[in-house]
C-alpha atoms as a PDB file:
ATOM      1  CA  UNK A   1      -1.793 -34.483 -16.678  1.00  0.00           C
ATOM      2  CA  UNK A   2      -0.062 -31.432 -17.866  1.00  0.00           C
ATOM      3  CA  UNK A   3       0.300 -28.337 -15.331  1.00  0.00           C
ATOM      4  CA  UNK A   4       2.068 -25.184 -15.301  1.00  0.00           C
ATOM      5  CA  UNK A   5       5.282 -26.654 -13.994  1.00  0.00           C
ATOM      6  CA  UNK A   6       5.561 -28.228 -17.591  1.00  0.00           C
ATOM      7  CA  UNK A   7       6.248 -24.803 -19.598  1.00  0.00           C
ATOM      8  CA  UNK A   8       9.130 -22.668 -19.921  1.00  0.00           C
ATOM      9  CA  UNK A   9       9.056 -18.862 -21.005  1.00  0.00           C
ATOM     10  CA  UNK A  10      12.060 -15.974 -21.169  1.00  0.00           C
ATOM     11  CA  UNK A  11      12.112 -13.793 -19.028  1.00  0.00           C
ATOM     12  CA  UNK A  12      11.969  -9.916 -19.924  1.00  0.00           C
ATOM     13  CA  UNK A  13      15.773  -9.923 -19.803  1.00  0.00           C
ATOM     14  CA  UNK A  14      15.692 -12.843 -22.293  1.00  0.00           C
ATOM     15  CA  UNK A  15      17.039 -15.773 -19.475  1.00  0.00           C
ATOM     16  CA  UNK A  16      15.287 -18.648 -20.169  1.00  0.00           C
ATOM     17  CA  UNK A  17      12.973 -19.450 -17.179  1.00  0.00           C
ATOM     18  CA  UNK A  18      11.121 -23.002 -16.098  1.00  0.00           C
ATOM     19  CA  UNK A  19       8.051 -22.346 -14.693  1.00  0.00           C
ATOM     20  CA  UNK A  20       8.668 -25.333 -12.450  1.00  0.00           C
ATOM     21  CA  UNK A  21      10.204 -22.602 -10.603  1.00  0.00           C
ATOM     22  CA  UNK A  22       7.283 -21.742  -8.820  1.00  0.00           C
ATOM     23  CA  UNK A  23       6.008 -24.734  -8.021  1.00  0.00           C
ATOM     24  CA  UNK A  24       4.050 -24.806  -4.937  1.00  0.00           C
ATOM     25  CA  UNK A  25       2.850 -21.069  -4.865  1.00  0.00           C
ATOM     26  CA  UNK A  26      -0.687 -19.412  -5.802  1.00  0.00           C
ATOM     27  CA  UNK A  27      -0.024 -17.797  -9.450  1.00  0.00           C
ATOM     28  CA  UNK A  28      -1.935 -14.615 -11.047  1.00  0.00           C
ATOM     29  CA  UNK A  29      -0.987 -15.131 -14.893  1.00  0.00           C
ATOM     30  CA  UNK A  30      -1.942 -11.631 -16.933  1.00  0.00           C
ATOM     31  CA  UNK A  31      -1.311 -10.483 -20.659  1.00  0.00           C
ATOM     32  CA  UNK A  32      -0.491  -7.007 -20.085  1.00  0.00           C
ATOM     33  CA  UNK A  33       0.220  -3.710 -22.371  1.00  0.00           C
ATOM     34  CA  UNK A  34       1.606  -0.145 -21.630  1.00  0.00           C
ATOM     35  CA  UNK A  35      -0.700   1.468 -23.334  1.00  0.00           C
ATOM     36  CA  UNK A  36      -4.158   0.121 -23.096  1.00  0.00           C
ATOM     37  CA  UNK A  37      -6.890   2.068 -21.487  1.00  0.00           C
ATOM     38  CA  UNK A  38      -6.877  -1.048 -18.636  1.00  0.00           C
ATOM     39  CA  UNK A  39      -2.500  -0.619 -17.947  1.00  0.00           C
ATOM     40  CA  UNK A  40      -3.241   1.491 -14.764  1.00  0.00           C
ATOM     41  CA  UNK A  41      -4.020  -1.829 -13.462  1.00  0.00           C
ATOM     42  CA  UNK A  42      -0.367  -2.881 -13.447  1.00  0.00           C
ATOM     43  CA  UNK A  43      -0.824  -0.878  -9.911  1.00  0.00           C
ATOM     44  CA  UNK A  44      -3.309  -3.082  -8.546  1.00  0.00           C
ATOM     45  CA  UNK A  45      -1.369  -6.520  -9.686  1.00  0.00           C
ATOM     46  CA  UNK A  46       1.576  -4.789  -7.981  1.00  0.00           C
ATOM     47  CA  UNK A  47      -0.557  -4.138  -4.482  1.00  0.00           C
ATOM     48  CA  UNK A  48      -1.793  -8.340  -4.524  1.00  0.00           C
ATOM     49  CA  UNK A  49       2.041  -9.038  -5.158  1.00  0.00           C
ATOM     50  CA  UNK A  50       3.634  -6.586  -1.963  1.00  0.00           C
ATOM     51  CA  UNK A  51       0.284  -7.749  -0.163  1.00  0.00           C
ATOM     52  CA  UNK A  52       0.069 -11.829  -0.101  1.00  0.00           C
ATOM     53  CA  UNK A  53       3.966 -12.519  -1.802  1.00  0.00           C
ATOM     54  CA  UNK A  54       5.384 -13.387   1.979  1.00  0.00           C
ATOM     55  CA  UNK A  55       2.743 -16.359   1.662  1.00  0.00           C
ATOM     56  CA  UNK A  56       3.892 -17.936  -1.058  1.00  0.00           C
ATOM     57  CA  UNK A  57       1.621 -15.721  -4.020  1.00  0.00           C
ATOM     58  CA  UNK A  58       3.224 -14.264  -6.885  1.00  0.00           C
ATOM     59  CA  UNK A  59       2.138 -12.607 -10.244  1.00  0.00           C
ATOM     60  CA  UNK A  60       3.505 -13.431 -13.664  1.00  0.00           C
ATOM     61  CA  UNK A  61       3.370 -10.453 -15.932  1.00  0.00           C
ATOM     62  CA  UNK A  62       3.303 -11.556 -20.057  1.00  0.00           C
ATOM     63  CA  UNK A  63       3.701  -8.798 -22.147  1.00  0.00           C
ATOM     64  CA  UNK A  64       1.479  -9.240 -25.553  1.00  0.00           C
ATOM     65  CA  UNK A  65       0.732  -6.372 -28.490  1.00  0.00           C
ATOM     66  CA  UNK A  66      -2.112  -8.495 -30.088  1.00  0.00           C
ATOM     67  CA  UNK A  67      -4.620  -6.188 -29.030  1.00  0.00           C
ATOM     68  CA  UNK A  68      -4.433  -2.679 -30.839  1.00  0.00           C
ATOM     69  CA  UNK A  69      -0.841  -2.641 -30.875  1.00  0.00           C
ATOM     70  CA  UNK A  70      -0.820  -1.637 -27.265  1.00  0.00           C
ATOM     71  CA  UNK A  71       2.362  -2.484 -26.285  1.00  0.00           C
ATOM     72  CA  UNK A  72       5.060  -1.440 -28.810  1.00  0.00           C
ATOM     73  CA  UNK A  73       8.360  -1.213 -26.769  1.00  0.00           C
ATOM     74  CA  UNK A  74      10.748  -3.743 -26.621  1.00  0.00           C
ATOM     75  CA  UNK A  75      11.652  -5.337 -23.423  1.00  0.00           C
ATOM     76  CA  UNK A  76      14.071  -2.669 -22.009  1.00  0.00           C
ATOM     77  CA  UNK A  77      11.591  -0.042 -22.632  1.00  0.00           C
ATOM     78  CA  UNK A  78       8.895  -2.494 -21.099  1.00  0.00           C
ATOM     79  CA  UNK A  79      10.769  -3.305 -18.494  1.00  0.00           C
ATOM     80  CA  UNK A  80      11.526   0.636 -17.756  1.00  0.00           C
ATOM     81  CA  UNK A  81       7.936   1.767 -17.976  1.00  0.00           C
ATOM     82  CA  UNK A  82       6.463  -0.598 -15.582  1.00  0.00           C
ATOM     83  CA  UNK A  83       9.408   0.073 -12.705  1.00  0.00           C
ATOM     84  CA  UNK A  84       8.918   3.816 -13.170  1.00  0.00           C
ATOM     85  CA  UNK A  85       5.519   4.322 -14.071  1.00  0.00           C
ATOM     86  CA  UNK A  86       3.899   1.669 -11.678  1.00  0.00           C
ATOM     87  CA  UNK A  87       6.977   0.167  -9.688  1.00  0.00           C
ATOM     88  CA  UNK A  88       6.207  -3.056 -11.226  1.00  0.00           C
ATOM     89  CA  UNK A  89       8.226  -5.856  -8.908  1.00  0.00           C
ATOM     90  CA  UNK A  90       7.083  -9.159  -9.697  1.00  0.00           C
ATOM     91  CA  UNK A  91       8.459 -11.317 -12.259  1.00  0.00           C
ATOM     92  CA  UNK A  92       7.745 -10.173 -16.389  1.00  0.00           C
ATOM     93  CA  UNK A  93       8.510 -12.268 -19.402  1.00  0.00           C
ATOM     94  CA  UNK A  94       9.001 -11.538 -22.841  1.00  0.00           C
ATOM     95  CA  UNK A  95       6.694 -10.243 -25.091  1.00  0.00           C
ATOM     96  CA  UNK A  96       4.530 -13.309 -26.424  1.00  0.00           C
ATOM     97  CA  UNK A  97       1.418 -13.931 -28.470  1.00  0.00           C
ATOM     98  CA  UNK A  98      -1.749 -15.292 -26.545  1.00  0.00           C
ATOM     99  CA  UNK A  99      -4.106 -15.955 -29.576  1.00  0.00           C
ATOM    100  CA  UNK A 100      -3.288 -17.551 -32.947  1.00  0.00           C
ATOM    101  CA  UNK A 101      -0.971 -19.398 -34.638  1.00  0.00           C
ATOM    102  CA  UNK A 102       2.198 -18.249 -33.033  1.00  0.00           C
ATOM    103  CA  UNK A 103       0.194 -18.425 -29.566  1.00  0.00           C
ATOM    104  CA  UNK A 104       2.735 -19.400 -26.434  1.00  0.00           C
ATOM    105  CA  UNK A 105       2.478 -22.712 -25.821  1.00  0.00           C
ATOM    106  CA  UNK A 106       1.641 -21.628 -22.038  1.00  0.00           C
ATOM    107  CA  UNK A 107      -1.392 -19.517 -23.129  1.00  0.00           C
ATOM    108  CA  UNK A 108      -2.889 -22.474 -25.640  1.00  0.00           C
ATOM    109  CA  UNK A 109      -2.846 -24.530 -22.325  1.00  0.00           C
ATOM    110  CA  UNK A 110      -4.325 -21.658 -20.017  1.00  0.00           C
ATOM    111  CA  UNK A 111      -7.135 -21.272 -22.448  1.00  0.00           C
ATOM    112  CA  UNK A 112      -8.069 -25.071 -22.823  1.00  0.00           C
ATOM    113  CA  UNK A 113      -8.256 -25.132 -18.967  1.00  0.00           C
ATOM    114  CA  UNK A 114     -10.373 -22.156 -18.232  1.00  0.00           C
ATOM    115  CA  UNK A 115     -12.134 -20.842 -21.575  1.00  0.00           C
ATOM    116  CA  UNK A 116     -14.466 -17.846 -21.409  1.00  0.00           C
ATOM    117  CA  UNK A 117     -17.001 -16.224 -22.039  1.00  0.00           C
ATOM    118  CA  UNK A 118     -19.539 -19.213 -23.854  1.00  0.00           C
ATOM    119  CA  UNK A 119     -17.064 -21.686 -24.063  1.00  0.00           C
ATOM    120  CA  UNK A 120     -14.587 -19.467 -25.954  1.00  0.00           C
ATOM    121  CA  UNK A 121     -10.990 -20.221 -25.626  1.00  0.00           C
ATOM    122  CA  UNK A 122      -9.598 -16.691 -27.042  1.00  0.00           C
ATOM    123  CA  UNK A 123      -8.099 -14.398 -24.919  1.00  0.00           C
ATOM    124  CA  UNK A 124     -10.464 -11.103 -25.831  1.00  0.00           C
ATOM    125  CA  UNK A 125      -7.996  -8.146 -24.643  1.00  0.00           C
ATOM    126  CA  UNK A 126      -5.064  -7.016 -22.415  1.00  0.00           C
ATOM    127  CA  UNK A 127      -4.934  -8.007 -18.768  1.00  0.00           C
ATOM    128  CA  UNK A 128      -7.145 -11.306 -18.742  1.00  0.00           C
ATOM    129  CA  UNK A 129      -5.987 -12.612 -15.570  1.00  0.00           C
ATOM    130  CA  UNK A 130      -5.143 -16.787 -14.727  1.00  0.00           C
ATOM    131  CA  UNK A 131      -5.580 -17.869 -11.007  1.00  0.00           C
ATOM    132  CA  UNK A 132      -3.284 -21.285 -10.447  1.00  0.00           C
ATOM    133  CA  UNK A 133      -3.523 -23.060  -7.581  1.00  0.00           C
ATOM    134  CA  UNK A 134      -0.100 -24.309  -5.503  1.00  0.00           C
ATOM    135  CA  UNK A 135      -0.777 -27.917  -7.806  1.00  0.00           C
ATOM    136  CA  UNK A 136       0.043 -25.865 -11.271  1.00  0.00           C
ATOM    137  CA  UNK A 137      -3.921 -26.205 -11.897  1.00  0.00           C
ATOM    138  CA  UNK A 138      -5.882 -23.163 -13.205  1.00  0.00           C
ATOM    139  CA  UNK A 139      -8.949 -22.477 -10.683  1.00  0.00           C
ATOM    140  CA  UNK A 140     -10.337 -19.051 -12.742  1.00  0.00           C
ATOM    141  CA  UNK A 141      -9.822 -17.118 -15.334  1.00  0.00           C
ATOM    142  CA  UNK A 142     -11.059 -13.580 -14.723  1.00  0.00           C
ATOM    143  CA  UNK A 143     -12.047 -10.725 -17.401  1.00  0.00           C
ATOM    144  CA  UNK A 144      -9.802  -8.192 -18.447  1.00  0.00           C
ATOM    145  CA  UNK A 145     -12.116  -5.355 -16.731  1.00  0.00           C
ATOM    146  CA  UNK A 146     -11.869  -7.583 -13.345  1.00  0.00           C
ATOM    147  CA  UNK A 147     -10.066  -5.016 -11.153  1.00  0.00           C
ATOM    148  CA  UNK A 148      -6.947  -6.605  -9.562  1.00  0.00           C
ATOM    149  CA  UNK A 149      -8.172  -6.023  -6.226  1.00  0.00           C
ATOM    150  CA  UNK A 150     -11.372  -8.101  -6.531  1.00  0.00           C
ATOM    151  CA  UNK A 151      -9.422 -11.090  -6.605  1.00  0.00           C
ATOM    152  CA  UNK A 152      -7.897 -10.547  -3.271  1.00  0.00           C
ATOM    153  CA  UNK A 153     -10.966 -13.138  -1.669  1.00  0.00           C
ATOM    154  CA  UNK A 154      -9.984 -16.223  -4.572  1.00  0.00           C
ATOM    155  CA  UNK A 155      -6.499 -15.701  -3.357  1.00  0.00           C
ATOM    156  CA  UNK A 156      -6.993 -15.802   0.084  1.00  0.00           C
ATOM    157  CA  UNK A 157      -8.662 -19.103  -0.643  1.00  0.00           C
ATOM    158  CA  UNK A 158      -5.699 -20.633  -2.220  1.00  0.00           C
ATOM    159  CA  UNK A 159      -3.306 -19.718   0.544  1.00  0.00           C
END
């Protein structure tokens, strides 16, 4: 059976990174943008991170621009806003795609395991959030409008 623990991804810095690495912690997985209407919740993700990391929680920032070219910047610029603008500390990757052919191979798995809305597999905007339990197994996937801090209860469960 494949889990998380089977992928790889850069990181923002470009360091090749096996997400075996995290094996045996509760993972939030989000698509994220600087400049989407939803990016203020980059401050939320941040708050579950400094809030439930000590026990063994972390979030996994992906930056994508399929959705109205939302985020531009390259990864230094990426990397800047989110540590200035919302002190972003948790781990971010590289820019990647999430839908289509040139999908990560990461995200074609995440969407197999927990489609959405009506069976749909597509990821429909910025900030669609991935809830992995400490197996590598994806519990929930949660709507882009789900506010970081509603998820605080399905985390508590996992840890």
């Amino acid at each position: 059976m494949t889990t998380l623990y089977d992928f790889d991804a850069d990181t923002l810095a470009g360091a090749p990174r096996s997400l075996a690495e995290y094996r045996g912690q509760v993972l939030l997985i989000v698509n994220t943008a600087s400049q989407c209407g939803l990016t203020p919740q980059y401050a939320g993700l941040e708050t579950l991170y400094q809030q439930y990391r000590e026990r063994g929680f972390e979030v996994l920032g992906f930056p994508c621009n399929q959705f109205g070219g939302q985020e531009p910047g390259d990864a230094a610029q990426i990397g800047q806003f989110c540590e200035t603008q919302y002190g972003v500390s948790f781990p971010m990757f590289a820019k990647i795609e999430v839908n289509g052919d040139g999908a990560h191979p990461l995200y074609r798995w995440l969407r197999k395991q927990a489609p959405g809305l009506l069976g749909t597999e597509a990821i429909k905007w910025n900030f669609t959030k991935f809830l992995i339990d400490r197996d590598g197994r994806v519990v929930e996937r949660f709507a882009p409008t789900t506010a970081p801090a509603e998820l605080a209860p399905a985390i508590e469960k996992l840890l």
